[in-house]
C-alpha atoms as a PDB file:
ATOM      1  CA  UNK A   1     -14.830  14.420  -5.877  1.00  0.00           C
ATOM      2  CA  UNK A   2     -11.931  16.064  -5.089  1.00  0.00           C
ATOM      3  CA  UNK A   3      -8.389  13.882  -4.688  1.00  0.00           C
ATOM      4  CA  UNK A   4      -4.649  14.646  -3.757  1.00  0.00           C
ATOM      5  CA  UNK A   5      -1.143  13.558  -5.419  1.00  0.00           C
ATOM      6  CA  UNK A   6       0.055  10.665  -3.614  1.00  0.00           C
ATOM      7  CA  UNK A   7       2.907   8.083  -5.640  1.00  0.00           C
ATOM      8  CA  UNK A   8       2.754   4.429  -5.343  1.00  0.00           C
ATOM      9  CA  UNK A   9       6.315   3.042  -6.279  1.00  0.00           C
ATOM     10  CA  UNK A  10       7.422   6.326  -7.249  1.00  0.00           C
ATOM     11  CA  UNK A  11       4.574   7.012 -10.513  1.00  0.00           C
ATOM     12  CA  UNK A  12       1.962  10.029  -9.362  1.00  0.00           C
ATOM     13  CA  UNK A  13      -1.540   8.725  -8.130  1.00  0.00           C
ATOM     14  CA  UNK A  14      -4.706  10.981  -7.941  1.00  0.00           C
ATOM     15  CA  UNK A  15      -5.904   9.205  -5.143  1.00  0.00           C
ATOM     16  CA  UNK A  16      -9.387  10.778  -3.483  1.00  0.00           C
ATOM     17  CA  UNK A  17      -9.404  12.664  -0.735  1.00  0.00           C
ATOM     18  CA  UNK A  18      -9.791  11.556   2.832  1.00  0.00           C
ATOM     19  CA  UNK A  19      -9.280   8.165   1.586  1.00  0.00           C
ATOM     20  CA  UNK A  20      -6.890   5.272   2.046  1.00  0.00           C
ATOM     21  CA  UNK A  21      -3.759   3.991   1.043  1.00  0.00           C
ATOM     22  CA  UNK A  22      -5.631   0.929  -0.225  1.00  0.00           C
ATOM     23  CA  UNK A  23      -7.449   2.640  -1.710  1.00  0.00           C
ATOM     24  CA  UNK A  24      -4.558   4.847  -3.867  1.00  0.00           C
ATOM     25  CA  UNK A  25      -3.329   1.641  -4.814  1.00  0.00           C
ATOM     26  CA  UNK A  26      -6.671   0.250  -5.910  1.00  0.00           C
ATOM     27  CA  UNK A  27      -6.704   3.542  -8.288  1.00  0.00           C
ATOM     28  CA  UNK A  28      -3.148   2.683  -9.597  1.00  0.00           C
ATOM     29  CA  UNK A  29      -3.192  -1.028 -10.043  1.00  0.00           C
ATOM     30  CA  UNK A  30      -6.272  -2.518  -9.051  1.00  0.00           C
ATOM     31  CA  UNK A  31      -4.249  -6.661  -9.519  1.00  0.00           C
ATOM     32  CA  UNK A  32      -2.075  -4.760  -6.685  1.00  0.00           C
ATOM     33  CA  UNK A  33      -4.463  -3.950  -4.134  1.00  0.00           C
ATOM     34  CA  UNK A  34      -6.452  -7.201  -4.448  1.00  0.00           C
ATOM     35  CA  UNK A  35      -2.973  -8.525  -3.037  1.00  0.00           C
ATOM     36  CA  UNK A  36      -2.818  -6.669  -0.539  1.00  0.00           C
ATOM     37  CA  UNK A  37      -5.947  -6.972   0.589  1.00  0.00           C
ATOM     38  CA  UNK A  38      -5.154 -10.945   0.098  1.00  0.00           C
ATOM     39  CA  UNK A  39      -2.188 -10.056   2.773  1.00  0.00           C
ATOM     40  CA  UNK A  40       0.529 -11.453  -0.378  1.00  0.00           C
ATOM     41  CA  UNK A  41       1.670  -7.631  -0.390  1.00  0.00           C
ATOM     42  CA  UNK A  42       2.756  -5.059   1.765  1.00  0.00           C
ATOM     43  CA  UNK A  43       2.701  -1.477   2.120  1.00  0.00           C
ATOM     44  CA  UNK A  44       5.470   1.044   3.400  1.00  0.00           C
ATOM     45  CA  UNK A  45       6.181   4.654   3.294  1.00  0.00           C
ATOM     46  CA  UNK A  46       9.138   6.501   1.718  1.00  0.00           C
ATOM     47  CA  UNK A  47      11.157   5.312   4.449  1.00  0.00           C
ATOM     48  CA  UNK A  48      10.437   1.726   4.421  1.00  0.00           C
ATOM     49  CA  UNK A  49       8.510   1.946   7.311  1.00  0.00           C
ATOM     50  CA  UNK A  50       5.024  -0.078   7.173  1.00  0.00           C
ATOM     51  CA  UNK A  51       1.912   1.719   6.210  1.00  0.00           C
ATOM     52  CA  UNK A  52      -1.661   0.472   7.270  1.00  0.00           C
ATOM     53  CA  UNK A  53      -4.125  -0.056   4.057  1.00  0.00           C
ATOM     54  CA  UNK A  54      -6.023   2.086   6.335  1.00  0.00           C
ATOM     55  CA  UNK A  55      -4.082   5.096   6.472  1.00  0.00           C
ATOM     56  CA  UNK A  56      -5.313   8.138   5.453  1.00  0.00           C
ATOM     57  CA  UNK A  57      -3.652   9.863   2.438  1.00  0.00           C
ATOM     58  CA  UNK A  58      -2.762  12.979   2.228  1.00  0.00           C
ATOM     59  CA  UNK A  59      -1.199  15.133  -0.562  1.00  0.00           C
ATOM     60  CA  UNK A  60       2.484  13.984  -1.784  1.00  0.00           C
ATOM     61  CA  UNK A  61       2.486  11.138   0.523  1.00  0.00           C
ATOM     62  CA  UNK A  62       4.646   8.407  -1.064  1.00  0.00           C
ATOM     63  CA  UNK A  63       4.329   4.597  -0.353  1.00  0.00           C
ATOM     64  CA  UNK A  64       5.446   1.686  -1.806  1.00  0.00           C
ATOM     65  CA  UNK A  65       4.520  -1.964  -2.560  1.00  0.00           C
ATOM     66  CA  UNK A  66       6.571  -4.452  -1.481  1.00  0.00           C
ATOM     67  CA  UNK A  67       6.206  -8.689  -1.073  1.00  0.00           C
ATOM     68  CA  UNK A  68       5.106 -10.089   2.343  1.00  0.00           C
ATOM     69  CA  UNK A  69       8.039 -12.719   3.382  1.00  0.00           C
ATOM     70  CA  UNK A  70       7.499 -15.482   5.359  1.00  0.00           C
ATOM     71  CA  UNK A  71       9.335 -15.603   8.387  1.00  0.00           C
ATOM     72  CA  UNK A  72      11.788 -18.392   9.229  1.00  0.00           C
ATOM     73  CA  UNK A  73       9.836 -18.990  12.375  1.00  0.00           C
ATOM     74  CA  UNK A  74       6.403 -19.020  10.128  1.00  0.00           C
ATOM     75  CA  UNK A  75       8.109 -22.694   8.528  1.00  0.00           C
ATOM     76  CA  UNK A  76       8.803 -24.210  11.612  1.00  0.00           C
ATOM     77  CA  UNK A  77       5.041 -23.835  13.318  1.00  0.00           C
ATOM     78  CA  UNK A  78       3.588 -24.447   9.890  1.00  0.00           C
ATOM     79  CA  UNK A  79       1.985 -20.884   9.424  1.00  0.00           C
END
């Protein structure tokens, strides 16, 4: 199987090729990607911007982990 260099919260990831950010994380920290899988986590890329689980990786891609925050709206309906 071949895989490409992608970084999860900045430590180096061989990740396999044509596959998905959730799954890079799942090869990094497995605890991790049950979370955000379990929607508790977030991903985004090296800009902050959010990243699908689904994405495709690609070589030197960089993404990191980050909580999911409930949203003062999300108290008031009960969510």
């Amino acid at each position: 199987m071949s895989t490409v260099r992608v970084y999860i919260d900045g430590r180096g990831v061989d990740a396999p090729a044509g596959g998905t950010v959730l799954d890079a994380v799942r090869v990094s920290d497995p605890a991790a990607a049950e979370e955000v899988s379990a929607g508790r986590r977030a991903l985004t890329d090296s800009r902050g911007i959010p990243a699908p689980a689904d994405a495709q990786v690609y070589d030197g891609a960089i993404f990191r982990l980050v909580a999911v925050r409930e949203r003062a709206g999300d108290r008031a309906s009960g969510r």
